[in-house]
Protein backbone atom coordinates (compact mmCIF):
# COMPACT_ATOMS: atom_id res chain seq x y z
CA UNK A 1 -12.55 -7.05 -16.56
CA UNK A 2 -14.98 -7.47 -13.66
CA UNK A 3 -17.87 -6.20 -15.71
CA UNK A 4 -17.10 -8.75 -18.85
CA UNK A 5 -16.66 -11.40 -16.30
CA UNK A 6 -20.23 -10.68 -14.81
CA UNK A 7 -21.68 -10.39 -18.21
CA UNK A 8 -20.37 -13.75 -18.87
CA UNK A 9 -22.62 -15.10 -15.85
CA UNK A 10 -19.65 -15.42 -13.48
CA UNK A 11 -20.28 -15.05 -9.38
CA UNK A 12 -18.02 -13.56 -6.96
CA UNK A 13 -17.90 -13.89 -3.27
CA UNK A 14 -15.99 -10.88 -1.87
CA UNK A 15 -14.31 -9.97 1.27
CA UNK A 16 -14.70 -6.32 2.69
CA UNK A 17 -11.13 -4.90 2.97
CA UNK A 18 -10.81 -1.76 4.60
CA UNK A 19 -6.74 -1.25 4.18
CA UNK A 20 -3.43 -2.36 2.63
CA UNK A 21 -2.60 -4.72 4.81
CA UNK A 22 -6.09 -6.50 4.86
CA UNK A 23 -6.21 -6.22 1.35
CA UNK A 24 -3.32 -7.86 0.78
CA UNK A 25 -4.07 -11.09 2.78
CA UNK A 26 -7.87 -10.90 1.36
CA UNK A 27 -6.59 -11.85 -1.94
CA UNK A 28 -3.42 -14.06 -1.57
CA UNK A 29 -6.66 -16.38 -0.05
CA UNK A 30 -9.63 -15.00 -2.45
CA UNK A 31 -7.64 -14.19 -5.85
CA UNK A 32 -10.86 -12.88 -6.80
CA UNK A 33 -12.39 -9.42 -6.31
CA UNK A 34 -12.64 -7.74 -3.36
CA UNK A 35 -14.88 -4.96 -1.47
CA UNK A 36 -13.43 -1.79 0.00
CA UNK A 37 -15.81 -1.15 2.91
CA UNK A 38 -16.69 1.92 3.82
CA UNK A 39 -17.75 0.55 7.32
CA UNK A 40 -14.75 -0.67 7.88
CA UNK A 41 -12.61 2.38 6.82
CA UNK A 42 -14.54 4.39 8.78
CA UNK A 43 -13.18 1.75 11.60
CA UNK A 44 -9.74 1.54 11.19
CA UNK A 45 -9.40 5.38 9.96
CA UNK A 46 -11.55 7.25 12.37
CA UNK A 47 -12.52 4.52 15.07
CA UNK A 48 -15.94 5.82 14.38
CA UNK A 49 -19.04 4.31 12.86
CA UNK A 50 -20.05 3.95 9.38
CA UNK A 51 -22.36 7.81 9.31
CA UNK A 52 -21.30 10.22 6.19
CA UNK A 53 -17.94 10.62 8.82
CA UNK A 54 -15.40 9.42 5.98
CA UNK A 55 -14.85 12.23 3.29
CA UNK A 56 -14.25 11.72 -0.29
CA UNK A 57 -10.46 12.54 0.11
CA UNK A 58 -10.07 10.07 2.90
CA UNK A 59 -11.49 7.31 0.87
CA UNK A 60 -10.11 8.31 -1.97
CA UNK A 61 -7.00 7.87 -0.73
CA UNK A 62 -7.35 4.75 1.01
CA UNK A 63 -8.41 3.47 -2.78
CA UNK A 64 -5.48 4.15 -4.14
CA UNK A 65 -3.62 2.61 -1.72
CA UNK A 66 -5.50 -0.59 -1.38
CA UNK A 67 -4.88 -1.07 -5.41
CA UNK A 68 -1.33 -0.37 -4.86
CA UNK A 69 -0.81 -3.34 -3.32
CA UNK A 70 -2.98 -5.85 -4.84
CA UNK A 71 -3.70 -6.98 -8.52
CA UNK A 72 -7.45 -7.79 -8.29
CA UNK A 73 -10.44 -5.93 -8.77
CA UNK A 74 -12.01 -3.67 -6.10
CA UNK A 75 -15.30 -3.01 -6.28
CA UNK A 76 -15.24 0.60 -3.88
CA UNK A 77 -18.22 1.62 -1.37
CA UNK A 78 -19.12 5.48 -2.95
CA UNK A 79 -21.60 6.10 -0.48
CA UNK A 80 -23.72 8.85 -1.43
CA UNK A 81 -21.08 10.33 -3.66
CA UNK A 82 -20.78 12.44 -1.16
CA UNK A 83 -23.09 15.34 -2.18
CA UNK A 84 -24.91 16.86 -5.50
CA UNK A 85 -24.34 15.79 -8.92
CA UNK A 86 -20.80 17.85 -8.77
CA UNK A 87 -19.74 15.41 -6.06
CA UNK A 88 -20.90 12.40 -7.98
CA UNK A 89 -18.42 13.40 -10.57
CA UNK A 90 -15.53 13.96 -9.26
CA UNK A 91 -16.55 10.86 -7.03
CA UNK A 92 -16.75 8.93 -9.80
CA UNK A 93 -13.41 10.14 -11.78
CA UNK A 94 -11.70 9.80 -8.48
CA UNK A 95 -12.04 6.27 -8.10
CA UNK A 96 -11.12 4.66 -11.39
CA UNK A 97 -8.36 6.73 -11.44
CA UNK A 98 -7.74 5.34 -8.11
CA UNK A 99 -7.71 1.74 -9.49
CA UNK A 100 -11.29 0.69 -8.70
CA UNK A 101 -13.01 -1.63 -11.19
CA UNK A 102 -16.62 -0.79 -10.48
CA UNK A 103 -18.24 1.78 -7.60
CA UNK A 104 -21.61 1.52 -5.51
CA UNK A 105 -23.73 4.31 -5.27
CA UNK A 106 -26.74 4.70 -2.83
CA UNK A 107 -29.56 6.47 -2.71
CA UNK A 108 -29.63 7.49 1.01
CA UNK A 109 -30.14 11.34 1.98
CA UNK A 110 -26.79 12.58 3.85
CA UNK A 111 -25.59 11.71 6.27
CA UNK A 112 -25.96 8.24 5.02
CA UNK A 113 -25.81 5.28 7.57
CA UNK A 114 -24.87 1.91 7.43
CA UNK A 115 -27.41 -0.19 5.04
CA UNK A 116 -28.27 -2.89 8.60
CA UNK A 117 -28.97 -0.06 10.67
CA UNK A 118 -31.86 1.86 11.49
CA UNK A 119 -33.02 5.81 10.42
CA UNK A 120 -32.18 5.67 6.91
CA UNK A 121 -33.69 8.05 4.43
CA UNK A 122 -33.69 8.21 0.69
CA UNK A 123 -33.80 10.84 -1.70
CA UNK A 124 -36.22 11.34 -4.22
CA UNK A 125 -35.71 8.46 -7.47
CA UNK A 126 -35.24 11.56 -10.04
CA UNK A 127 -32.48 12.78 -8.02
CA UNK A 128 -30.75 9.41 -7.47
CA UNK A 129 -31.39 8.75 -11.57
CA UNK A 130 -29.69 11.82 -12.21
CA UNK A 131 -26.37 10.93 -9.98
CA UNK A 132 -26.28 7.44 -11.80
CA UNK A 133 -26.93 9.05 -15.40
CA UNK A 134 -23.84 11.78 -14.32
CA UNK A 135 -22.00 8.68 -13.10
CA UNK A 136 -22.16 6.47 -16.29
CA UNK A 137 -21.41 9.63 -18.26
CA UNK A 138 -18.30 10.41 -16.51
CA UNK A 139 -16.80 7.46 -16.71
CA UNK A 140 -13.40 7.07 -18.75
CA UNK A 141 -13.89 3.61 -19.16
CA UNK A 142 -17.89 1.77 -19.80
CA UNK A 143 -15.62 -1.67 -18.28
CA UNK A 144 -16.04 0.81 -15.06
CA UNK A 145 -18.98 -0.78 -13.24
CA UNK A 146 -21.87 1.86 -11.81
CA UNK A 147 -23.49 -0.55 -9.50
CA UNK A 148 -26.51 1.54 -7.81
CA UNK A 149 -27.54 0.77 -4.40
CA UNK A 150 -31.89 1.27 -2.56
CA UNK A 151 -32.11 1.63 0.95
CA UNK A 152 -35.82 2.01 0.53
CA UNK A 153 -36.69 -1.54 1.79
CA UNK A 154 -36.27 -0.69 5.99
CA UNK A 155 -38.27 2.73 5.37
CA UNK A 156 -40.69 2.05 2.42
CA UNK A 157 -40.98 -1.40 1.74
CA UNK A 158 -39.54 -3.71 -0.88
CA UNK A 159 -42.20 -2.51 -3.64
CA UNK A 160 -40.65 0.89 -3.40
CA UNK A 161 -37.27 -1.12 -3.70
CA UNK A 162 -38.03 -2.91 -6.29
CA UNK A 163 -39.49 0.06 -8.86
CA UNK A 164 -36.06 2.43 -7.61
CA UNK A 165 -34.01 0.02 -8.60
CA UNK A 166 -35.83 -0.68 -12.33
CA UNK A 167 -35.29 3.26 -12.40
CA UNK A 168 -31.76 3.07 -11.47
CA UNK A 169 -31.65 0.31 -13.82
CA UNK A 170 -32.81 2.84 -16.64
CA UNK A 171 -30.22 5.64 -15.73
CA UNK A 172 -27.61 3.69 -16.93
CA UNK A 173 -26.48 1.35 -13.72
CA UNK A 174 -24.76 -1.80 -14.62
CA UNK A 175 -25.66 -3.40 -11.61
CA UNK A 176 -28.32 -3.09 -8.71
CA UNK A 177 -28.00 -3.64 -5.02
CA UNK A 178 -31.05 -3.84 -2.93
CA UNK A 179 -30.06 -3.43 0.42
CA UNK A 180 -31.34 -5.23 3.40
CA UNK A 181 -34.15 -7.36 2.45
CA UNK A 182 -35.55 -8.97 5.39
CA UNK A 183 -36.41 -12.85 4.40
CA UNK A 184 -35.36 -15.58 2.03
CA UNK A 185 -38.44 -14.92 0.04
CA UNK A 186 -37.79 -11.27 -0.42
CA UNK A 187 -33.82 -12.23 -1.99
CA UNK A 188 -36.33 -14.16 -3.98
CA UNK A 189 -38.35 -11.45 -5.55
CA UNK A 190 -35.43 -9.30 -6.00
CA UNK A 191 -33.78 -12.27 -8.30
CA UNK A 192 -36.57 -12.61 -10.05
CA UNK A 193 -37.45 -9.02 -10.73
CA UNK A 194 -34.30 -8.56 -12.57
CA UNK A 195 -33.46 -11.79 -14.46
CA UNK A 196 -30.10 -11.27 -16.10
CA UNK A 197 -28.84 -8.18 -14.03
CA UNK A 198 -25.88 -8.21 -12.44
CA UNK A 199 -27.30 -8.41 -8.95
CA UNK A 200 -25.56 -8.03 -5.06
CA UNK A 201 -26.43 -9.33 -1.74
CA UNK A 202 -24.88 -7.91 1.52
CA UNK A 203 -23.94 -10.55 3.93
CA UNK A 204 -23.85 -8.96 7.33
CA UNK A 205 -23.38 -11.47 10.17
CA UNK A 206 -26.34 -9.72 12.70
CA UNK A 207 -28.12 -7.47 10.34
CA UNK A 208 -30.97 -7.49 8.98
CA UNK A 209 -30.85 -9.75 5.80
CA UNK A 210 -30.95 -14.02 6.67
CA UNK A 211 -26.97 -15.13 6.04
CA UNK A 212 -27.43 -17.60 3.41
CA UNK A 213 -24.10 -19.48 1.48
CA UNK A 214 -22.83 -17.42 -1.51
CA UNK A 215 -23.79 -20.49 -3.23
CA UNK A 216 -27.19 -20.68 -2.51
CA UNK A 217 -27.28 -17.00 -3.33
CA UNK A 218 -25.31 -17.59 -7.01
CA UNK A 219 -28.63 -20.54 -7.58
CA UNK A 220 -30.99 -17.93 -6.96
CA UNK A 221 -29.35 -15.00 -9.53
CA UNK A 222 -26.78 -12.95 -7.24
CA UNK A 223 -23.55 -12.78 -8.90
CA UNK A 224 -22.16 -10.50 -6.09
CA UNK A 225 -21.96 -11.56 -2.74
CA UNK A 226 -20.11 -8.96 -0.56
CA UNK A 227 -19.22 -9.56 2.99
CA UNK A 228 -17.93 -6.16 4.32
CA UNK A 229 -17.75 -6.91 8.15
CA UNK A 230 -16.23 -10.09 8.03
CA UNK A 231 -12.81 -9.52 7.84
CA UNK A 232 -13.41 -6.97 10.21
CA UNK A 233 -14.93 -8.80 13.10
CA UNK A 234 -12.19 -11.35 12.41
CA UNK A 235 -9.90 -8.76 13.08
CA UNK A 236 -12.00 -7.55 16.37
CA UNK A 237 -12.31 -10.99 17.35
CA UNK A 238 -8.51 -11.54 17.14
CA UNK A 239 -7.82 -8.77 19.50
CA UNK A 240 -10.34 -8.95 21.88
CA UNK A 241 -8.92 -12.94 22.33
CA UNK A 242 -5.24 -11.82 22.29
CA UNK A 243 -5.32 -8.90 24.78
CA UNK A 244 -7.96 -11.03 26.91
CA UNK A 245 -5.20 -13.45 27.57
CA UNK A 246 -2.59 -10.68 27.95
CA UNK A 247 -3.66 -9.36 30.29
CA UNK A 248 -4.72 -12.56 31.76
CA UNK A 249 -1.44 -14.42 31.71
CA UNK A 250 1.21 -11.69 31.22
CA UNK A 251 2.48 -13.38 28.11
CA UNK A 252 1.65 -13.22 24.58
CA UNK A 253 -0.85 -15.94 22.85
CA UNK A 254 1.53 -18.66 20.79
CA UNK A 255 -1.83 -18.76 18.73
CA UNK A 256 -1.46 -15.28 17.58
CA UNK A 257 0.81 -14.74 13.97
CA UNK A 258 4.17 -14.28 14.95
CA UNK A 259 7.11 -11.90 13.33
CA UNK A 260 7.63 -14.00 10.53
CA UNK A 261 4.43 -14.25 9.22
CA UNK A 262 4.09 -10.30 10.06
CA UNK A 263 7.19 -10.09 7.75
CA UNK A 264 5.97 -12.05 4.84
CA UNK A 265 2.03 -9.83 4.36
CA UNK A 266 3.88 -6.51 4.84
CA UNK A 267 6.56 -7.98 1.85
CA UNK A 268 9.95 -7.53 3.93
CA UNK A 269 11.55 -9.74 1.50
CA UNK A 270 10.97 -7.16 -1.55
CA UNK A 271 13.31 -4.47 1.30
CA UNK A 272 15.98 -7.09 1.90
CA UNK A 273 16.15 -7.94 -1.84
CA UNK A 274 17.09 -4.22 -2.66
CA UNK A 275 19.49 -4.49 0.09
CA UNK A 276 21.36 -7.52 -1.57
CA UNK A 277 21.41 -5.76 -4.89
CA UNK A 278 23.93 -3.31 -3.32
């Protein structure tokens, strides 16, 4: 269990998936946890950005069929819960039965925007204390982690931060995530302010927080390290290079995977094994 694990003062670097497919490469390579990004399934579903587009059933969905194909934890981007404490609920419920191990809630008004960009609000801290308390009480399982996100930082300062996420910490979260902090020294305070909680920082190559190693992070009291864009700005990188050349040369890249290796990730073997049995 992801939550035992954390209790027993293990760290986690994480990958952002955002589908099957990515999912399943993510942890052949990390056979750790993972991260189901809402960024990037707002991406690769919609082609839009990360702004309250996604709905509950969409990512819901997309959950269930991440877990399908992998046998690791997934630790799933909840957003807002999308709406009042109803929402939360069924948010909630949804998503372990979906196969999550732990969900992150935030305490941005809707819609919510990505935690690196700008014009983020927050809701009061009773209302966000309620959604965690209605989110620890709905829970099937207590191994299901309630990890409780702040954007206060960008629009109120890391003080503000810092005393939402003690009160989230009270509510019943398992884990806080203090989004965005702007310096070395603030990843600092946040450590210290919460000696022996299960702690996250967001890695986001261009954003607003310094990218520091996961293991520098781990020495300072992060156990989670997510990295939600990564895999998808390897994947943008990938084909902006291979359709450069395209349409460059005419011909297709000999650097880019070929059919085999498309074969192997989407499992053709397990298909031609059933074939053989008859």
């Amino acid at each position: 269990m992801l939550l035992e694990a954390l209790n027993r003062g293990q760290c986690f670097s994480l990958p952002g998936v955002f589908d099957p497919f990515s999912a399943r490469i993510a942890a052949h390579y990390v056979k750790g946890p993972l991260y189901m990004t809402g960024y990037g399934v707002s991406a690769t579903l919609l082609g839009k950005p990360d702004a309250g587009l996604v709905s509950y059933s969409q990512m819901v969905e997309r959950l269930a069929q991440i877990t399908a194909v992998i046998d690791v934890p997934v630790v799933a981007d909840g957003d807002t819960g999308f709406g009042g404490l109803a929402n939360v609920a069924q948010t909630v419920a949804g998503y372990e039965r979906a196969g999550a191990a732990a969900i992150q809630l935030e305490d941005q008004e809707f819609p919510k925007r990505c935690g690196h960009t700008r014009d983020r609000r927050v809701i009061d801290v009773a209302d966000m204390q309620k959604k965690i308390k209605i989110a620890a009480s709905t829970r099937d399982q207590q191994a299901f982690m309630i990890i409780a996100r702040t954007d206060a930082r960008t629009q109120l300062g890391l003080d503000d931060a810092l005393r939402r996420a003690e009160a989230y910490l009270a509510a019943g979260a398992d884990a806080l995530f203090v989004e965005s902090p702007e310096t070395e020294d603030e990843l600092r305070q946040i450590a210290a302010a919460f000696k022996g909680v299960p702690l996250v920082a967001n890695m986001v190559a261009g954003g607003r927080t310094p990218m520091l190693p996961d293991q520098t992070l781990f020495e300072l009291g992060f156990q989670i390290v997510i990295h939600p864009t990564y895999l998808l700005g390897a994947l943008t990188s990938g084909l902006e290079q291979g359709l450069a050349e395209l349409v460059a040369t005419g011909q297709e890249s000999s650097e880019i995977a070929q059919f085999d290796r498309l074969n192997h990730w989407v499992d053709f073997d397990a298909i031609w094994a059933l074939d053989e049995e008859v």
